[in-house]
Structure formats: C-alpha cells, structure tokens
Protein backbone atom coordinates (compact mmCIF):
# COMPACT_ATOMS: atom_id res chain seq x y z
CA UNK A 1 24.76 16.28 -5.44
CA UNK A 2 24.80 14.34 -1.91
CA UNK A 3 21.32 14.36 0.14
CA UNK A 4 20.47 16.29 3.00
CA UNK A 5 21.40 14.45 6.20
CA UNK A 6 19.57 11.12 6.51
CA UNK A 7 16.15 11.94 8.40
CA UNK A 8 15.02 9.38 10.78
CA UNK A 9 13.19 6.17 9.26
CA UNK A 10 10.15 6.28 10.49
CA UNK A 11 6.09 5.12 9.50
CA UNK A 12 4.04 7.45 7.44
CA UNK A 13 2.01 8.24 10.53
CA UNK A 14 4.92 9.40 12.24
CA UNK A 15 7.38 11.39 9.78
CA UNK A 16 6.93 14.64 9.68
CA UNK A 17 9.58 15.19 6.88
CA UNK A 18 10.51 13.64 3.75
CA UNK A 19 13.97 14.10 1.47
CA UNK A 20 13.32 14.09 -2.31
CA UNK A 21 15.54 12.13 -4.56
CA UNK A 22 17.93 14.64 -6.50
CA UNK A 23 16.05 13.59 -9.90
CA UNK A 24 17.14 17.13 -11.17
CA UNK A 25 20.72 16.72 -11.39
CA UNK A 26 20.60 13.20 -12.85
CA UNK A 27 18.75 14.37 -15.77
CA UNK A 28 21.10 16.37 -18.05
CA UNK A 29 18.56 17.41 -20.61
CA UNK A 30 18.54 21.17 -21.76
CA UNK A 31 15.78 23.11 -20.55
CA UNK A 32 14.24 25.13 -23.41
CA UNK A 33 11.16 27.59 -22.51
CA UNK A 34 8.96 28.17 -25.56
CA UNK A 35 8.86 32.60 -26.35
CA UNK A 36 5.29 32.24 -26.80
CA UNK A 37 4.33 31.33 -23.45
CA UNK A 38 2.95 34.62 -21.78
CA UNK A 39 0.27 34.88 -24.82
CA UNK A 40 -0.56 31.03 -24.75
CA UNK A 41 -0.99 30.98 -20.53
CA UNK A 42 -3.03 34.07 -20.85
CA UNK A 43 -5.51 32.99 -24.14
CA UNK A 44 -5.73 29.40 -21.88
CA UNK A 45 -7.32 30.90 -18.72
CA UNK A 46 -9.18 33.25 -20.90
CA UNK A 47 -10.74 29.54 -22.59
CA UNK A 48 -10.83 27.77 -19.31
CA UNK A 49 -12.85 30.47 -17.19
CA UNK A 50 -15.08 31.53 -20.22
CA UNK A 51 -18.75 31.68 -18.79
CA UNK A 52 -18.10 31.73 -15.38
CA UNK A 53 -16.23 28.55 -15.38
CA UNK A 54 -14.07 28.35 -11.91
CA UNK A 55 -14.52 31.01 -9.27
CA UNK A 56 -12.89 31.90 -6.17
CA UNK A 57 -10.40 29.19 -4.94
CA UNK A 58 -10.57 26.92 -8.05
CA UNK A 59 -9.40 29.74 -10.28
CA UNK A 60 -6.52 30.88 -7.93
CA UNK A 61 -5.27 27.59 -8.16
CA UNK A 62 -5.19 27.16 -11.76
CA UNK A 63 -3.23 30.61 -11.52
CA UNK A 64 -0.16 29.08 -8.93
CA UNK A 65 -0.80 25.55 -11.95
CA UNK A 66 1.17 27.40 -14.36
CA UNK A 67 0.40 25.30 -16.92
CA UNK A 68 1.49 27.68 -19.51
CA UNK A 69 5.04 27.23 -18.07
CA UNK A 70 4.48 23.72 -18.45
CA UNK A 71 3.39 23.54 -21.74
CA UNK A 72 6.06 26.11 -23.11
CA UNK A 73 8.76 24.14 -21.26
CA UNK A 74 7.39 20.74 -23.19
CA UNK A 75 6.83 21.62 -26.80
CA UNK A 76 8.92 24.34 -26.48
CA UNK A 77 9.60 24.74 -30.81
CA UNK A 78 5.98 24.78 -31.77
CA UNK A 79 4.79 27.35 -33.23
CA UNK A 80 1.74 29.36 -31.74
CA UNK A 81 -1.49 28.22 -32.73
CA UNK A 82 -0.33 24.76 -32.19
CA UNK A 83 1.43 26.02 -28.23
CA UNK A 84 -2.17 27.28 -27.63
CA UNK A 85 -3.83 23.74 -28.29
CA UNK A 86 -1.18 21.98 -26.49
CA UNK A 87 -1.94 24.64 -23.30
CA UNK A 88 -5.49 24.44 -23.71
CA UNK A 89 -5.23 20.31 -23.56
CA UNK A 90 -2.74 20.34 -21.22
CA UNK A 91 -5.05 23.10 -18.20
CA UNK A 92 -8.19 20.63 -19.23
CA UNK A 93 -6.12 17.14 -17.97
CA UNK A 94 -5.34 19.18 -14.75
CA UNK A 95 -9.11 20.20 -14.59
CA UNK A 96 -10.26 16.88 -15.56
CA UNK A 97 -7.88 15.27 -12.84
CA UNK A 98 -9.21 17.49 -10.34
CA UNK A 99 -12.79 16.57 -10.98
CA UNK A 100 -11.96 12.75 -11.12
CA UNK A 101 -10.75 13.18 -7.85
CA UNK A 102 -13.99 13.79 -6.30
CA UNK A 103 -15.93 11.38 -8.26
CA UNK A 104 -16.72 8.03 -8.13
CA UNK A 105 -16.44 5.73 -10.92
CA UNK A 106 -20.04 6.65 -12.20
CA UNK A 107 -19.21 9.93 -12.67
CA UNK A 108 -15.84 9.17 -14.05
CA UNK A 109 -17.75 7.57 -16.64
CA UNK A 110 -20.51 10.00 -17.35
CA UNK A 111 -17.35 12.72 -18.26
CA UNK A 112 -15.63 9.78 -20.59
CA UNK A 113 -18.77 9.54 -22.13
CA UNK A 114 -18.81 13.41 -22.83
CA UNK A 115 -15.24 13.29 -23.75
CA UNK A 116 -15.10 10.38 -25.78
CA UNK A 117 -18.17 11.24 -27.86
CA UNK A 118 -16.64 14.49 -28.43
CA UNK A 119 -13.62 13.55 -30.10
CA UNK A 120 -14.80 10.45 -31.87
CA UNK A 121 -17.83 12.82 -33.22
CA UNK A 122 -16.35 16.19 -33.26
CA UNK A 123 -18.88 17.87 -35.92
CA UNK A 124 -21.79 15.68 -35.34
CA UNK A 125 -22.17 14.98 -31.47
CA UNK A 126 -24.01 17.45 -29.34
CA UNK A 127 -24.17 16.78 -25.75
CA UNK A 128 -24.60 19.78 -23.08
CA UNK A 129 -21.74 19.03 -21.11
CA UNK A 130 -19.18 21.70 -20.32
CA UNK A 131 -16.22 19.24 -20.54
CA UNK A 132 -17.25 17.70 -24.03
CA UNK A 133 -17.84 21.06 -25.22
CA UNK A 134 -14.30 22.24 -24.42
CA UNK A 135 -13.04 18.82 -25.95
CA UNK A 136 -14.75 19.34 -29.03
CA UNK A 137 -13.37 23.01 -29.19
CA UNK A 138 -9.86 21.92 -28.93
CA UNK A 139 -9.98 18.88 -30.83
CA UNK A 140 -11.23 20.69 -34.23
CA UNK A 141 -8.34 22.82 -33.94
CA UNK A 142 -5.94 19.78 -33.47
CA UNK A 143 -7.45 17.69 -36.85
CA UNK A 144 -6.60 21.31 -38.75
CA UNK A 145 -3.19 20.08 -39.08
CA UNK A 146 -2.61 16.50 -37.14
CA UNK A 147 -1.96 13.41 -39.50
CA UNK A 148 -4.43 11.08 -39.78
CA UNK A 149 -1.98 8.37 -37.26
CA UNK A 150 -1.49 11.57 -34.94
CA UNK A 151 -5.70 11.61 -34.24
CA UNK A 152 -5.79 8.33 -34.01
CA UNK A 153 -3.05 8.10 -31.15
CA UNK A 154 -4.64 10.66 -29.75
CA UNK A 155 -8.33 9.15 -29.29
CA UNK A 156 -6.96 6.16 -28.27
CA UNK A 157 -4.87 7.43 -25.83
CA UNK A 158 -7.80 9.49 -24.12
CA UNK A 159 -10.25 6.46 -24.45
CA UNK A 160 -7.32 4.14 -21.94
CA UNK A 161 -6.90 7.14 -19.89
CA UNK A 162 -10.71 7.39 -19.00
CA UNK A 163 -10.86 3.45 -18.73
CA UNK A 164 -7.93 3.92 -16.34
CA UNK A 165 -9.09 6.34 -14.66
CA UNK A 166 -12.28 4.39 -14.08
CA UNK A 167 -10.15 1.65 -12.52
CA UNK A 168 -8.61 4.01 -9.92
CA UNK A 169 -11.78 5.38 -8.89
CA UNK A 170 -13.16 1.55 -7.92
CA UNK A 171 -9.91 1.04 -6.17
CA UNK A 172 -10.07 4.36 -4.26
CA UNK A 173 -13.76 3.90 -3.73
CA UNK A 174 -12.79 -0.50 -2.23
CA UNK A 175 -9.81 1.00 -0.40
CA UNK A 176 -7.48 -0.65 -2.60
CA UNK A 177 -3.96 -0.71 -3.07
CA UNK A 178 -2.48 -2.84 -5.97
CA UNK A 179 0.13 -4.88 -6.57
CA UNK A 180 3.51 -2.73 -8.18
CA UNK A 181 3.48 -4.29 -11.52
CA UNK A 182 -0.66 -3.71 -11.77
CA UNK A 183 -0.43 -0.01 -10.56
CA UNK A 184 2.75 0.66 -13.16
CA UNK A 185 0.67 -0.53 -15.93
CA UNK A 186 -2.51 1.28 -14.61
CA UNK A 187 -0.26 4.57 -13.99
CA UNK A 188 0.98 4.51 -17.39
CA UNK A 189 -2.53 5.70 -18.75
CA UNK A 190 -4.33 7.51 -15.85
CA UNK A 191 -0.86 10.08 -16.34
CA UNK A 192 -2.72 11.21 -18.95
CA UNK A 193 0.86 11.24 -20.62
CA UNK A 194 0.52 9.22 -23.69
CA UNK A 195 -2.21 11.60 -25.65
CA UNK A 196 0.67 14.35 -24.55
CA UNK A 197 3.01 12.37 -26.99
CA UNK A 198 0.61 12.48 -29.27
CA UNK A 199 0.53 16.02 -29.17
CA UNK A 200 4.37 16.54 -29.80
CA UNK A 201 3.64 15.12 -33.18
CA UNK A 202 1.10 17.71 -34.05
CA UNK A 203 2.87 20.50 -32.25
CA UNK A 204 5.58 19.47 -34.79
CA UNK A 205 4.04 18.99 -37.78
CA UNK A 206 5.34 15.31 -37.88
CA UNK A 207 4.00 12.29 -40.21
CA UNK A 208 5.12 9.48 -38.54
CA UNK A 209 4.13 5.79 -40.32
CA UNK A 210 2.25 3.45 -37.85
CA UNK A 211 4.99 0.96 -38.21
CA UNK A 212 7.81 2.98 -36.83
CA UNK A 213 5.65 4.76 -34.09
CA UNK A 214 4.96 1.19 -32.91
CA UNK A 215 8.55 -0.12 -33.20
CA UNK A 216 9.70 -1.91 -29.97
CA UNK A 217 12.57 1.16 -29.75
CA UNK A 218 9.61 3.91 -29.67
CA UNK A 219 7.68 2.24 -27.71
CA UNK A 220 10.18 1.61 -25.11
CA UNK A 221 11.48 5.32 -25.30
CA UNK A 222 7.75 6.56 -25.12
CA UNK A 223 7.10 4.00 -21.49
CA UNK A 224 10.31 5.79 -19.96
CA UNK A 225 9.64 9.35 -20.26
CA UNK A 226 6.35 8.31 -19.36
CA UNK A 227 7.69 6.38 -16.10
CA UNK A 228 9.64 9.26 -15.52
CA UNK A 229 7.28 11.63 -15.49
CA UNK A 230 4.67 9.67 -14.09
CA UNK A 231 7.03 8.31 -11.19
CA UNK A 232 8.46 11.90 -10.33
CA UNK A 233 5.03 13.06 -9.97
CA UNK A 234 3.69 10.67 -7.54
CA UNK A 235 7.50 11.81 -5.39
CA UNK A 236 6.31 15.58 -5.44
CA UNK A 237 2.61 15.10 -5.09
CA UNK A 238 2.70 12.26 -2.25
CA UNK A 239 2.65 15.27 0.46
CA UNK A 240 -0.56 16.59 -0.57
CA UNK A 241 -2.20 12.86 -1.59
CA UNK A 242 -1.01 11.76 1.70
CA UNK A 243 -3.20 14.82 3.30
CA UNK A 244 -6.12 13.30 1.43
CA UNK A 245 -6.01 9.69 2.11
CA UNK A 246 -5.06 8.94 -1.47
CA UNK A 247 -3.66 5.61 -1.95
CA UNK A 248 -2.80 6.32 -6.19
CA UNK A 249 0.46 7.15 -5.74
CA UNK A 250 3.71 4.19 -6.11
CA UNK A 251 4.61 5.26 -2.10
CA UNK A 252 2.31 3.49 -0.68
CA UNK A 253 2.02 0.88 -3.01
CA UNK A 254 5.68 0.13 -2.22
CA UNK A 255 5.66 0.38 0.94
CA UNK A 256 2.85 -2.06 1.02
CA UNK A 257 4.20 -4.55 -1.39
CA UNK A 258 8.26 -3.89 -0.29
CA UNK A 259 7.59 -3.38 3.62
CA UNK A 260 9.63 -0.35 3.34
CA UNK A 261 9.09 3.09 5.45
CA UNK A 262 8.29 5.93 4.32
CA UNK A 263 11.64 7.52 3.41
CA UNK A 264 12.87 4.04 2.36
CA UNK A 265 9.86 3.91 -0.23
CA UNK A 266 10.48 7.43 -1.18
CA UNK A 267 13.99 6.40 -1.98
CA UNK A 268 13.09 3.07 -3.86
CA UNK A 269 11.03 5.32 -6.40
CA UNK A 270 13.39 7.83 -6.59
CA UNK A 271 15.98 5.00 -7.78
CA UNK A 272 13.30 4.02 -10.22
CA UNK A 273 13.05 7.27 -11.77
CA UNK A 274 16.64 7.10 -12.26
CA UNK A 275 16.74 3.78 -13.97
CA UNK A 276 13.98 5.41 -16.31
CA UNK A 277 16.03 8.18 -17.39
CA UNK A 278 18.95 5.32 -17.89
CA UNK A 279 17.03 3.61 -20.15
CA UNK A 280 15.71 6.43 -22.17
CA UNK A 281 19.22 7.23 -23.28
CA UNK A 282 20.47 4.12 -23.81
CA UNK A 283 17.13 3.86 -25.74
CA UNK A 284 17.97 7.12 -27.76
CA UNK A 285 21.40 5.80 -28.53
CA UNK A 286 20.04 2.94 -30.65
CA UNK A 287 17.92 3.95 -32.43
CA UNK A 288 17.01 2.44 -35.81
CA UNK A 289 16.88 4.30 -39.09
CA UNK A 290 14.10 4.08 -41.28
CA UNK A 291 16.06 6.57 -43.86
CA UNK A 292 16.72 10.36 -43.87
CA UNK A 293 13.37 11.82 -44.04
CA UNK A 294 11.99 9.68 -41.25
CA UNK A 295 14.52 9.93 -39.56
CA UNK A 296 14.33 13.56 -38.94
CA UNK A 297 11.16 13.25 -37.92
CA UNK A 298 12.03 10.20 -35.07
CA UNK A 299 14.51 12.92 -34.11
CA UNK A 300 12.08 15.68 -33.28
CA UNK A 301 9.54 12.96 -31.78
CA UNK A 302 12.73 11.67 -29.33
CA UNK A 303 14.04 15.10 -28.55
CA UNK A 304 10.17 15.87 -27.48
CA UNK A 305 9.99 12.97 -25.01
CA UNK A 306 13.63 14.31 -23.89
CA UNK A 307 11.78 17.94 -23.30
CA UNK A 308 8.87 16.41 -20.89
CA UNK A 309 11.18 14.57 -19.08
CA UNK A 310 13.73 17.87 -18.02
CA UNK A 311 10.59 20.12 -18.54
CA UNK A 312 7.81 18.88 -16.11
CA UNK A 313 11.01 17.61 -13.50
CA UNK A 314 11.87 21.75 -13.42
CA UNK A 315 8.02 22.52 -13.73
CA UNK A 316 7.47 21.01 -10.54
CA UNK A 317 9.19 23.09 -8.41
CA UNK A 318 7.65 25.87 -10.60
CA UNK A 319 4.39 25.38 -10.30
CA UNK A 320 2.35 25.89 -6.59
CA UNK A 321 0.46 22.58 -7.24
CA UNK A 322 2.55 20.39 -4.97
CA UNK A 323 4.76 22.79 -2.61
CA UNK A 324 2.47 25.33 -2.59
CA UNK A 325 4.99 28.81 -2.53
CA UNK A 326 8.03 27.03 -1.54
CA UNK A 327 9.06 25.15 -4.51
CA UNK A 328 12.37 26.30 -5.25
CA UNK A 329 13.34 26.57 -1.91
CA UNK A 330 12.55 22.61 -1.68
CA UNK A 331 14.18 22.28 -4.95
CA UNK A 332 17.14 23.27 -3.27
CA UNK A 333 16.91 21.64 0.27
CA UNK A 334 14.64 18.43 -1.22
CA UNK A 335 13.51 18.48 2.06
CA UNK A 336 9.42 18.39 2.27
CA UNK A 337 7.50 19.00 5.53
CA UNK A 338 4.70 16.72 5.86
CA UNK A 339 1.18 18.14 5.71
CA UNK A 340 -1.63 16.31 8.57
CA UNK A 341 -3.71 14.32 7.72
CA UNK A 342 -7.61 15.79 6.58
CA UNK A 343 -9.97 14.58 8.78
C-alpha cells in the first residue's frame, strides 16, 4: 500500500500530524480471534473491578482497552480456563502500566515488592496490597497446569520487567533520554512482553526443555516479535506520550540520537518494525529439530509469537487506548492528528 501524501517535515513542536508506517500490510500473518472471548472480557472486568476497584473514568477506560480482544486475538486456541488467566494477566500489565506511570521509582518498587513476593510465595506470603493479592490469585491458577520451566520463565520475566521498569522511572524522573541500543535493551523488558511468551506455553499446554527454549533460534524469534510489538506500540502510542511529556518511547530517542524530525523518526521505526517481522520469518524458516514430539511443540510456541505479532498490530486500531474512537478510520488513512501538549 503507498502512504498518504508526504506531510511536511517539521519539529515535534510544530507538526500537527503524523503518517503511520503501513505495518499492517507487511505482516501477512492470519488473524485468528479466540470464540471464547465475550465470556473471558466479561469474567476479567468482573476480577479487575471486584471491591470497588476503578470507578468513574478509570473503569471506562479499561472498557474502550479491550483487552479481551487482545487476549483472544493472541492465544487465540487455548482453551477457557487458561483464555481467562491469560485476560486476567494481560488487564493487570495495562493496570500495572498505568500506575507506573504516575509513580516514581519508590513506588515502582514498593508494587515489585508486592508482586514479586506474590509469585515467588504464592501460598505462604501475605501482604495487604491490592496488586499482590490479584497476582497471587492469578498465579495459583497458572501453576494448576504450567510446567515447572513455564513458572520459572514466568517469574523471571516479571522480576526484569519490574527492574526495568524501575530504570524508566529514574530516567523519566532525571529527564533522561538514552542512547538507542540502551533503550532497545531496556524496552525489551518494561513491554512486559516476555512473561506473555511465557504464557503461550501454558495457554498451550506445552513442555518445552530449558535447552531448546534457550536455543540461539528461540531466542532470536522470541526478541523479534517482541521488537515488533514493542516498536509498533511506541508508533501508535507516541500521540498520547507526546501529550504527557513522556520521553519512553524510540521517537524521541531517535530523533535525539539520529537528528531526525519527527516524521523522519516516525519513519526510521516504522522501517525497524519491518526488519523485525523480516527476521522473524527468516527465523521461522530455520528452525532446528529437536525430533517429532518437540517439535510440535516449537511449532505451537512459534505460531504463538506469529499470533502477537498480527494480533496486537490489528488490536491497536481496535482498542480506544491510543486513537481514542477513531482507530479504524486511522487504520485506514494512517494519518494521526497530534494531540497539545498537557500543561
């Protein structure tokens, strides 16, 4: 698909209009929507708002999220009870993003603390805290079935996110923008994406071996739906970060590190994204075997990554999180009106 007419290069100051990179197109994925979806999204905010949890504003917008859509668009063969956890994990990374955000790193670390606790101790540890008590609830419902290397992922996953996520609060808090290659490794845990791979092993009932989950062809396969994903998001969310004075996000940090404009850095990450997807099939198409049994498993873990990378890139123009009502009309024109600046 060719772009919209070039709009006028201009400073982030001055643009009022950005055109999105036509990421949809160059991913060729099928889109698959899980059929239990309606009863997950609905059991979710039934979970999330228990107790009075979220009023007024907060709650509408975990209604426009639609992180059910998300979820049943990512793991979309698991069966239910397993869909559920997935949702319920997947609304409390959105809620736990959207506390970070106001938080220094402190605070950042007094909810890792809950967290962490909770899943390292889920029988034994007691603390009051809302978000620890949620963790522990889904958490003993993901060890049910999850192999023992599945949990494992999983903690560890969650423990870099929170340290990451501690990082990006002292940056925001210093004013900081890093370097590309620091904020690509940095943005590769505080996506919160890696304890979501994780979680397509348990939403699959795989039994992967340590060895092969750590081969250099996994691994690799694993970084570029994560890039993707991760990458896409910052494109689609830079309108509303921008509004905040957020400086997380790989615009900036290229235009600061490539002295690019706006629409020139927009475009630089867009190509990015691209090369991602690139090198996740190229990935696919060698991969190793380990012999049929593991191999079948591999398959389902690879065709998961595939489904995050085509689900959350349709998701986004789903959900009301980034273009507010308008999302498939900018999925159509890719062109985004900037927001001002919050005072």
């Amino acid at each position: 698909m060719s772009a919209p007419s070039q709009l006028q290069r201009q400073s982030p100051m001055s643009a009022t209009k950005i055109v999105l990179p036509d990421l949809v197109s160059h991913c060729t994925f099928k889109l698959r929507v899980n059929r239990h979806r309606k009863q997950i999204t609905t059991e979710t905010k039934r979970w999330l708002f228990k107790g009075g949890n979220l009023t007024g504003k907060k709650r509408d917008a975990f209604h426009g999220l639609k992180a059910g859509l998300l979820t049943a668009m990512t793991y979309p063969d698991a069966a239910y009870p397993q869909l559920r956890v997935c949702n319920d994990f997947l609304t409390y990374l959105f809620h736990l993003d959207n506390l970070s955000d106001d938080m220094d790193n402190r605070g950042t670390r007094s909810i890792a603390d809950a967290v962490l606790n909770s899943l390292y101790h889920p029988h034994t540890y007691r603390g009051k805290a809302r978000v620890g008590k949620m963790a522990r609830d889904y958490y003993k419902r993901t060890i049910v079935t999850a192999s023992p290397g599945t949990q494992q992922r999983f903690i560890e996953t969650m423990d870099f996110f929170f340290q990451s996520v501690t990082q990006q609060a002292t940056d925001r808090a210093n004013g900081l923008i890093p370097d590309l290659e620091s904020y690509i490794a940095l943005r590769r845990d505080t996506s919160g994406c890696k304890p979501c791979w994780a979680l397509i092993e348990y939403a699959n009932n795989l039994d992967i071996p340590d060895d092969v989950m750590e081969h250099p062809i996994i691994v690799s396969l694993g970084e570029a739906a994560n890039d993707l994903v991760t990458w896409s998001n910052d494109i689609f969310s830079y309108n509303v970060e921008q509004s905040k004075g957020d400086t997380h996000n790989m615009i900036p940090v290229v235009m600061n590190e490539e002295g690019l404009d706006l629409q020139s850095a927009v475009d630089f990450v867009g190509n990015m994204c691209r090369q991602s997807i690139d090198r996740f099939v190229d990935d696919w198409a060698n991969l190793p075997s380990w012999g049929p049994e593991i191999d079948r498993d591999v398959a389902v873990y690879v065709q998961g990554l595939a489904d995050w990378i085509v689900g959350s890139l349709h998701w986004s123009f789903e959900s009301e999180r980034y273009f507010g009502k308008t999302g498939r009309e900018v999925k159509k024109s890719r062109v985004v009106d900037l927001l001002p600046r919050r005072a």
